[in-house]
Protein backbone atom coordinates (compact mmCIF):
# COMPACT_ATOMS: atom_id res chain seq x y z
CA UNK A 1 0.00 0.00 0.00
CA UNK A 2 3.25 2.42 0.65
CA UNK A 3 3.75 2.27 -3.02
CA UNK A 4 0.40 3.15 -3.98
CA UNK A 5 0.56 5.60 -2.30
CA UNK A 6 3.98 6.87 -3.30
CA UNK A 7 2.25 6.92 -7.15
CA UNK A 8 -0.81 8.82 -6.37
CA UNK A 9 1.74 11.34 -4.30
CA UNK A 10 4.19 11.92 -7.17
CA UNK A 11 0.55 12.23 -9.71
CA UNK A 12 -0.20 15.12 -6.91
CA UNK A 13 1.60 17.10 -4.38
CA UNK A 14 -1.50 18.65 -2.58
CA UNK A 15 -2.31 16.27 0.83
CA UNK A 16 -4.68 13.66 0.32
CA UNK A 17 -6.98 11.30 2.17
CA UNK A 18 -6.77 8.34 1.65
CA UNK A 19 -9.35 5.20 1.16
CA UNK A 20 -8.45 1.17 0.34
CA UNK A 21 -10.23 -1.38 -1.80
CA UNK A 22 -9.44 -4.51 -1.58
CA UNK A 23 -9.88 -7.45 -4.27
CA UNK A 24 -11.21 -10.61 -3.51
CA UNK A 25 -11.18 -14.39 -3.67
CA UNK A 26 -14.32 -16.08 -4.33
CA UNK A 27 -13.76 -19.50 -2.59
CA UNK A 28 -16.93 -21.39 -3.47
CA UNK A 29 -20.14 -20.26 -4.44
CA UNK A 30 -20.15 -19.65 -7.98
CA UNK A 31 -22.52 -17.25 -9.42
CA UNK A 32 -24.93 -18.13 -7.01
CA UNK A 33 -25.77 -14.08 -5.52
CA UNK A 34 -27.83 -14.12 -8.84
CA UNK A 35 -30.04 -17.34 -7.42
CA UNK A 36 -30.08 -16.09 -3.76
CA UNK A 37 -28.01 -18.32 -2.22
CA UNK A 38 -25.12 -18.91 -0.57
CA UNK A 39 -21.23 -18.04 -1.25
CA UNK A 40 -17.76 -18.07 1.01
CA UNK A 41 -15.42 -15.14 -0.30
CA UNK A 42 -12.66 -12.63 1.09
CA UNK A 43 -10.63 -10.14 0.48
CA UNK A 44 -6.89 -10.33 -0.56
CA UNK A 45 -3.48 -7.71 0.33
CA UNK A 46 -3.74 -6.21 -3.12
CA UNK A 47 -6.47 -3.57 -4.40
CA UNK A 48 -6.91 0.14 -5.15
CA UNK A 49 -5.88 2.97 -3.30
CA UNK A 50 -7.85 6.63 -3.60
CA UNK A 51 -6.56 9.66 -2.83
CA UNK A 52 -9.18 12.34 -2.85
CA UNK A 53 -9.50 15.63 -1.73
CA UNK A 54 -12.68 18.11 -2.45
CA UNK A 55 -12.42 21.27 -4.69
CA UNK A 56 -14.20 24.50 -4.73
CA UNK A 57 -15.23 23.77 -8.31
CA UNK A 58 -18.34 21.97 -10.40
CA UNK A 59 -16.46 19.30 -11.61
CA UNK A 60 -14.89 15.63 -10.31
CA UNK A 61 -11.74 14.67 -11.87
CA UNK A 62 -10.94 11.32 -11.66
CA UNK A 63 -7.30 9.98 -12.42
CA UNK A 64 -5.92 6.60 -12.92
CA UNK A 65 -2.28 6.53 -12.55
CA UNK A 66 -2.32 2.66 -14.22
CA UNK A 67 -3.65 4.37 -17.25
CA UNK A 68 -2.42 7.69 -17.42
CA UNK A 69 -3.90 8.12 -21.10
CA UNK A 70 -7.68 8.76 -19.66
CA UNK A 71 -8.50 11.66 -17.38
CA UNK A 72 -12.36 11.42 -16.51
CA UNK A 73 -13.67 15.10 -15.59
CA UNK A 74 -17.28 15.48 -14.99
CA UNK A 75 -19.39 18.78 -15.01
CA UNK A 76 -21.77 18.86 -12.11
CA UNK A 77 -23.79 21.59 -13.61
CA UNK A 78 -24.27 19.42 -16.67
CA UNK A 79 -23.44 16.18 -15.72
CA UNK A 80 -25.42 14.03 -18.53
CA UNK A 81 -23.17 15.52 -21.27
CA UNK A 82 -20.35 14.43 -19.05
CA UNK A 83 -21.13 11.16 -18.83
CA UNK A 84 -21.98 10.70 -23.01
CA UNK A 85 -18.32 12.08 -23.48
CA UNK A 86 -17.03 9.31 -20.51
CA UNK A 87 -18.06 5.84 -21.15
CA UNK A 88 -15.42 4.25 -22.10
CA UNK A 89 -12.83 2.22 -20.52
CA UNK A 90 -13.25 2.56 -16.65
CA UNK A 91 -14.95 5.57 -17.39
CA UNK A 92 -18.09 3.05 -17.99
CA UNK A 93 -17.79 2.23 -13.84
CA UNK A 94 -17.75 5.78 -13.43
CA UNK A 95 -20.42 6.93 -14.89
CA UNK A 96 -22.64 4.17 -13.19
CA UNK A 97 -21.22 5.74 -10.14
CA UNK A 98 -22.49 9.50 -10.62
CA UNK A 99 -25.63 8.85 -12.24
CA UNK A 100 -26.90 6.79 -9.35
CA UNK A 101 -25.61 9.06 -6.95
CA UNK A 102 -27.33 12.07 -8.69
CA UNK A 103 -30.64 10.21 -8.26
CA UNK A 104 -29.95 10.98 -4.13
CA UNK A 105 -27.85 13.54 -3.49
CA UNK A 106 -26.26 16.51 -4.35
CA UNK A 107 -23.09 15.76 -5.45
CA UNK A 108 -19.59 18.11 -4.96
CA UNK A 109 -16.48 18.62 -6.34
CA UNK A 110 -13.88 16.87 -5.71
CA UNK A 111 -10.26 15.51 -7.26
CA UNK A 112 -9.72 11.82 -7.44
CA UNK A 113 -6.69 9.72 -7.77
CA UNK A 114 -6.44 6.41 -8.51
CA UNK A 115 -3.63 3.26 -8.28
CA UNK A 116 -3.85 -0.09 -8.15
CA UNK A 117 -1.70 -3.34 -7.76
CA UNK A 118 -4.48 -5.45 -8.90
CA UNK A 119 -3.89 -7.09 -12.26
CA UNK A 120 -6.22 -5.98 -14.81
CA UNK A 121 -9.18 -8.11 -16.69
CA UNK A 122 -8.00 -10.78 -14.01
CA UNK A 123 -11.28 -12.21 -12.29
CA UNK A 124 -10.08 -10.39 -8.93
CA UNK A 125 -13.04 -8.13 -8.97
CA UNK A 126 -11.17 -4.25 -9.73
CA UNK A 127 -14.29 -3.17 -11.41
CA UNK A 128 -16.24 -3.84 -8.02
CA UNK A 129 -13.14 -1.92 -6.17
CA UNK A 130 -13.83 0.97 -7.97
CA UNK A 131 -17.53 1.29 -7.36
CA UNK A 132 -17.63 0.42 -4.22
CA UNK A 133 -14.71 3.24 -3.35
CA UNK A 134 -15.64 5.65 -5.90
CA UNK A 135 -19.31 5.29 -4.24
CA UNK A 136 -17.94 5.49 -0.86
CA UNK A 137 -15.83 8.86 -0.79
CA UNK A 138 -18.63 10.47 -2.90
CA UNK A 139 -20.89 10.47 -0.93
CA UNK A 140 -19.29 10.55 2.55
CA UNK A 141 -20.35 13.84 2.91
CA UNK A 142 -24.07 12.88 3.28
CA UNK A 143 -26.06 13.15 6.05
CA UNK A 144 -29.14 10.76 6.39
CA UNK A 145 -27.74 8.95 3.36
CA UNK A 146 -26.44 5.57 3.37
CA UNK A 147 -25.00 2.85 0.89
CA UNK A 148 -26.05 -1.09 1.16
CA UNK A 149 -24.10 -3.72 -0.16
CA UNK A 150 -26.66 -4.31 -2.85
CA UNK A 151 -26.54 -0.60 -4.02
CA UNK A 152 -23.04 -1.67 -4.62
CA UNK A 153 -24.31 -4.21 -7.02
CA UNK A 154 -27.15 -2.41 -8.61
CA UNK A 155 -24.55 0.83 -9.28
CA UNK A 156 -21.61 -1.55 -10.84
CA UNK A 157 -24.95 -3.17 -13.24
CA UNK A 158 -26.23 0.03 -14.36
CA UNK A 159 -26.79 0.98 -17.50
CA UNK A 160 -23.61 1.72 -18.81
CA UNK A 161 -22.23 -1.64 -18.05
CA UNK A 162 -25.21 -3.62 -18.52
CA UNK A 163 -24.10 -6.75 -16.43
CA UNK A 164 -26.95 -8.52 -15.38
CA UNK A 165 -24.92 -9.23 -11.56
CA UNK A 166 -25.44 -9.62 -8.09
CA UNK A 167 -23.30 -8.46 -5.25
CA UNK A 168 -21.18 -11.35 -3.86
CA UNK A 169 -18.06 -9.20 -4.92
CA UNK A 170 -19.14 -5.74 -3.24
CA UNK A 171 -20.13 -7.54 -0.05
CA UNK A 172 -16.29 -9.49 0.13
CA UNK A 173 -14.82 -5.89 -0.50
CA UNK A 174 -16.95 -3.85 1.98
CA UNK A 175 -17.19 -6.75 4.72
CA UNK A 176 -13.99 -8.80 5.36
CA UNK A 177 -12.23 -8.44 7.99
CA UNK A 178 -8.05 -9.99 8.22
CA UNK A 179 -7.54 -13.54 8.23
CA UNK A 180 -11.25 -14.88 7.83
CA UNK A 181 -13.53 -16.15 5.36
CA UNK A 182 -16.92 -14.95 5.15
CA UNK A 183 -19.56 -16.59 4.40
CA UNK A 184 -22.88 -14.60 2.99
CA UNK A 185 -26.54 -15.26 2.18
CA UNK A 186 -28.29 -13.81 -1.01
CA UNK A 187 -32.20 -14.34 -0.03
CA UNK A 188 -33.05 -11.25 1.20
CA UNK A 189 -30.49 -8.59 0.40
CA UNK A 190 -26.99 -9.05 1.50
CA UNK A 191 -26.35 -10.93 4.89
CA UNK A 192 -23.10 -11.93 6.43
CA UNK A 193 -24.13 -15.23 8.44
CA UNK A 194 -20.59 -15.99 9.59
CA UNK A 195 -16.69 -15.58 9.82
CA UNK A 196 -15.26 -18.82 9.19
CA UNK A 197 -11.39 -18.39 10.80
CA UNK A 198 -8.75 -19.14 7.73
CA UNK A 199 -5.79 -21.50 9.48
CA UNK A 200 -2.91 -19.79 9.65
CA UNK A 201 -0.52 -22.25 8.37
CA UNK A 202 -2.25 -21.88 4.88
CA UNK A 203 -1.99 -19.41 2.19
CA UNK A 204 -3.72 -18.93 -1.22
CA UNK A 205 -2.01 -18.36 -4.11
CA UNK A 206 -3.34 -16.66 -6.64
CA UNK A 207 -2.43 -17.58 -10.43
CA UNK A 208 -3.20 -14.99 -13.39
CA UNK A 209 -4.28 -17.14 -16.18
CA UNK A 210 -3.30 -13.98 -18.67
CA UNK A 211 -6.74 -15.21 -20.34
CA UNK A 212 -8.63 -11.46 -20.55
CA UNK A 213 -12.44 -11.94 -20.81
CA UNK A 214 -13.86 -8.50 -19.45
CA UNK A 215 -17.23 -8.65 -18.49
CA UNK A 216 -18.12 -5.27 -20.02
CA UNK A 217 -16.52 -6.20 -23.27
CA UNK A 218 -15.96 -9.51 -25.03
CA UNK A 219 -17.53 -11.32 -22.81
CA UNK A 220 -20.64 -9.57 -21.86
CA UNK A 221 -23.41 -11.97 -23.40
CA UNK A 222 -21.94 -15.05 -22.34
CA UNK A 223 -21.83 -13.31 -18.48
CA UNK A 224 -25.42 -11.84 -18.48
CA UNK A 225 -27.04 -15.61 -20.10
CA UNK A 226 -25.42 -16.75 -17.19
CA UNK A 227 -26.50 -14.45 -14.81
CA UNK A 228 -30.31 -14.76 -16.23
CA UNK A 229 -30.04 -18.90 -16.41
CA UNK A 230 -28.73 -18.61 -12.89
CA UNK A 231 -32.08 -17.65 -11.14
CA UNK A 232 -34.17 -21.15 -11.60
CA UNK A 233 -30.69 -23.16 -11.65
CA UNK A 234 -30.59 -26.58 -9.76
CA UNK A 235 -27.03 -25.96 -9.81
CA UNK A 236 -27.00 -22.66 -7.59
CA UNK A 237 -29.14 -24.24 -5.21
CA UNK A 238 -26.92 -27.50 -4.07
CA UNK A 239 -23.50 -25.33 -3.73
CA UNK A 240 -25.19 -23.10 -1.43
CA UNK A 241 -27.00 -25.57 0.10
CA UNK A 242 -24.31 -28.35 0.22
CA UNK A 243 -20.87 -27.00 -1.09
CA UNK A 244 -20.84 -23.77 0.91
CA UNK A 245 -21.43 -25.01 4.55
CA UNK A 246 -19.06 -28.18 3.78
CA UNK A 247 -16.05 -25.89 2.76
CA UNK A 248 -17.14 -23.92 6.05
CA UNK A 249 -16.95 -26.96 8.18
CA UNK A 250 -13.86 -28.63 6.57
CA UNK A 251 -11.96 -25.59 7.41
CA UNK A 252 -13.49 -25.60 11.15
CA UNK A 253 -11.91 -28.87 11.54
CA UNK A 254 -9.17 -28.78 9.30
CA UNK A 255 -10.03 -31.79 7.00
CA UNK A 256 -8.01 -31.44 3.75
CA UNK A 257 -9.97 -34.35 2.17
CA UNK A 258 -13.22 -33.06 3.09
CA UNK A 259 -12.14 -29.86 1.73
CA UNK A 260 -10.68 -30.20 -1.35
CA UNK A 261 -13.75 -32.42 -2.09
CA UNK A 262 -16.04 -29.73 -1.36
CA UNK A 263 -14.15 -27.60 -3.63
CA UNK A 264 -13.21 -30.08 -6.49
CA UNK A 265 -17.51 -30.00 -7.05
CA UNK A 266 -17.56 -26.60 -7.30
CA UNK A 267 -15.12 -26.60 -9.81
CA UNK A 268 -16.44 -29.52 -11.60
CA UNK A 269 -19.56 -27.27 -11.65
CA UNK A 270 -17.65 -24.60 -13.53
CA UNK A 271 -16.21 -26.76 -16.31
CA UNK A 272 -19.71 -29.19 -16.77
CA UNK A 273 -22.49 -26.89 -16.16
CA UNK A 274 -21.56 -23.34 -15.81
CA UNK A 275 -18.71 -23.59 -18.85
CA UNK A 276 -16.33 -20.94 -17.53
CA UNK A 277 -13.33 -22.54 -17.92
CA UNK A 278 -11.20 -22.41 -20.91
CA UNK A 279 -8.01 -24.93 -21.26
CA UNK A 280 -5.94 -22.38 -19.56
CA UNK A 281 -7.69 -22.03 -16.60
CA UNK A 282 -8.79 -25.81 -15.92
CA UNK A 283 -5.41 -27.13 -16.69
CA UNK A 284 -4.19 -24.46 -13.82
CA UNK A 285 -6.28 -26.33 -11.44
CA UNK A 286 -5.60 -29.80 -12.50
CA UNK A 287 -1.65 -29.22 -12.50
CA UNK A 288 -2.45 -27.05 -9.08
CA UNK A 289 -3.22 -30.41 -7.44
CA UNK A 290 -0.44 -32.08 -9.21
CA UNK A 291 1.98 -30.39 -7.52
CA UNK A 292 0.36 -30.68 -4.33
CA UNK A 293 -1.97 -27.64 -3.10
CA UNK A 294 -4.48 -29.23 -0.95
CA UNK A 295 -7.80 -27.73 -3.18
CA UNK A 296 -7.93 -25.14 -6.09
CA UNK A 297 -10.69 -23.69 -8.73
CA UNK A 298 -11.29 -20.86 -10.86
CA UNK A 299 -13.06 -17.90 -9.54
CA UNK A 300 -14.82 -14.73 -10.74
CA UNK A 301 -17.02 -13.95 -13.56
CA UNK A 302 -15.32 -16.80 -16.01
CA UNK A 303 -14.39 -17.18 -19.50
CA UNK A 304 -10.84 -15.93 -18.23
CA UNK A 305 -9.22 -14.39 -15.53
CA UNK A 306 -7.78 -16.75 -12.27
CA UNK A 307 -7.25 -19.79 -10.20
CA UNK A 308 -6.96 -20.11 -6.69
CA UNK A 309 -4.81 -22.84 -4.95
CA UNK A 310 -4.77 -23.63 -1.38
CA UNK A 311 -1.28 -24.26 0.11
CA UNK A 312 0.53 -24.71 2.75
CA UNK A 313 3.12 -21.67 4.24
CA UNK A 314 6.20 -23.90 3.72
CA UNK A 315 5.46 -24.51 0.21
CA UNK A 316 4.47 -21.47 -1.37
CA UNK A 317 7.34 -20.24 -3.36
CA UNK A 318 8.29 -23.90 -4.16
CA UNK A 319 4.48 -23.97 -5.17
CA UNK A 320 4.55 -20.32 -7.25
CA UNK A 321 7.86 -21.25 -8.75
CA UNK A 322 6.61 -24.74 -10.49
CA UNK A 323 3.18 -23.71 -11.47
CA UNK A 324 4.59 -20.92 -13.58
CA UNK A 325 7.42 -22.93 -14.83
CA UNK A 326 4.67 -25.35 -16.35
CA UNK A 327 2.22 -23.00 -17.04
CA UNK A 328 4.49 -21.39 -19.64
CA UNK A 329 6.09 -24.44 -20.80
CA UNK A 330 1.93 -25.82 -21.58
CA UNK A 331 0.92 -22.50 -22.99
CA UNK A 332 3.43 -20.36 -25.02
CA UNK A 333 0.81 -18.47 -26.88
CA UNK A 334 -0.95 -16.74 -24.02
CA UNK A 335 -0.64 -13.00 -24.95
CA UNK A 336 -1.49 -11.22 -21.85
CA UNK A 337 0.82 -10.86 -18.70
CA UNK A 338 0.35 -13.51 -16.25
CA UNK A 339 1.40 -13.93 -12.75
CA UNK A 340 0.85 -15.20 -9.34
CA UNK A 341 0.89 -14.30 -5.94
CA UNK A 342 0.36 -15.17 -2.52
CA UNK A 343 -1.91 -13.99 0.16
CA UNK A 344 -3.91 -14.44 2.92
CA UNK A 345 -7.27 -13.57 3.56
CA UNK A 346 -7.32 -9.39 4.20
CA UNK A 347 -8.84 -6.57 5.53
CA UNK A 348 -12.12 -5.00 3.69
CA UNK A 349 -12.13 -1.57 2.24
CA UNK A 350 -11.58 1.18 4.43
CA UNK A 351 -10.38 4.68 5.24
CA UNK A 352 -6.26 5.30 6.09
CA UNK A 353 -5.68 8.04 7.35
């Protein structure tokens, strides 16, 4: 976070506050906000930092130092004609932002920075980051005014992104606290039903397929026939019913078998029913297991993005070394940057200073 903040300090010299976003992990529960169930998710060491600082002006300027190329600047006094001229890009996110916002209060000026040390188009939910802190230091301002998880959701769906999603992501980012999982219900709104303690002698690792399927762009049909299918799916209903409490209670007791069994459906789920896998991602998770993580799965919207392993402390940079080793030796022709990383479960978003 020192570094991220060292970029958005060099971008501008005037004193800032500061707020964090975190990304996140979804650890089972795929998809299954959109059917009201069940899902166990947290938040990871890397995300987006904002600095921000108000402005006796109309406008909000928004700056990204990870793309340096596009400076969003919306007019308050005419903010529709802002937003035609700003949706692209993040700008899309943006936008969603200020025009649900505008529906309920009166927004002020204000100069925002952005930097981030999540990869991009990489399943680990920086879209959601940015709403949810974008949202957050917006409107902190307010009095009488509050945000819910699921305004999260129905901001980062509007109509300039046109996901059809739910709000599993928002609620990891907003709620998690260090070194637990957390386990929320869908039924009726958001609901955290219960920390589940991560053991300590673990660590996930985090592997960057390099596979870019961004759900506002080339993947955006296959991601919203999901989302709609999702509702009446018999699918949804036995990982939150049966999946999601036995990852809980394998990890209460510590049973490996029990939980990499749990886990193994869910991903089995992904590659026969769902079909968000592509080779790169399920043969991440097959050669995960090969060389010896005790469970692993993809995660995030699909068609793309990353795989989780489970591991133990001693073995992680044995672990990080050989996966990546293989993974390029399988896969020459993947374009995009890949990587991996290690982490354990982190603190939700909040203010620093």
């Amino acid at each position: 976070m020192d570094a991220l903040r060292a970029e958005i300090q060099r971008v501008c010299k005037r004193e800032l506050q500061h707020y964090w976003c975190p990304g996140r992990i979804e650890v089972v529960g795929k998809h299954t906000d959109y059917a009201k169930g069940r899902s166990v998710v947290c938040a990871i060491d890397k995300g987006l930092l904002f600095g921000f600082a108000d402005s006796n002006t109309d406008l909000v300027t928004i700056t990204s130092c990870n793309f340096p190329d596009q400076t969003l600047q919306f007019d308050l006094k005419d903010l529709h004609a802002s937003i035609e001229v700003s949706k692209s890009g993040f700008g899309l996110y943006a936008c969603n932002v200020l025009s649900f916002l505008n529906e309920s209060i009166i927004l002020k000026g204000m100069d925002i920075i952005i930097s981030s040390s999540l990869p991009p188009d990489a399943g680990l939910s920086s879209s959601s980051a940015l709403v949810c802190g974008l949202a957050t230091i917006l409107s902190r301002h307010q009095d009488n005014f509050s945000l819910s998880i699921d305004d999260f959701g129905r901001m980062e769906s509007g109509k300039f992104v046109a996901t059809r999603g739910g709000s599993q992501d928002h609620a990891a980012i907003m709620s998690s606290k260090p070194g637990a999982l957390c386990l929320f219900e869908y039924k009726n709104g958001t609901v955290l039903k219960e920390m589940i303690a991560f053991p300590t002698e673990l660590l996930f690792v985090v592997i960057v397929s390099g596979v870019v399927a961004c759900k506002s762009g080339n993947a955006l049909e296959l991601y919203n026939a999901l989302a709609s299918a999702e509702v009446k799916e018999h699918r949804a209903i036995h990982e939150s019913d049966f999946v999601v409490p036995g990852v809980a209670q394998a990890l209460k007791t510590r049973n490996w078998h029990a939980l990499k069994s749990f886990v193994d459906e869910s991903q089995l789920h992904a590659e026969r029913v769902l079909l968000t896998t592509t080779p790169e991602t399920k043969w991440l998770v097959d050669e995960s297991i090969k060389l010896g993580s005790l469970a692993a799965s993809v995660f995030g919207a699909g068609f793309g993005g990353s795989v989780y392993a489970i591991v133990e402390n001693l073995n992680a940079e044995t672990f990080m070394e050989n996966i990546m080793k293989s993974y390029y030796a399988a896969f020459s022709n993947v374009a995009s940057e890949r990587c991996c990383f290690s982490t354990f479960p982190s603190t939700g978003a909040m203010y620093i200073n």
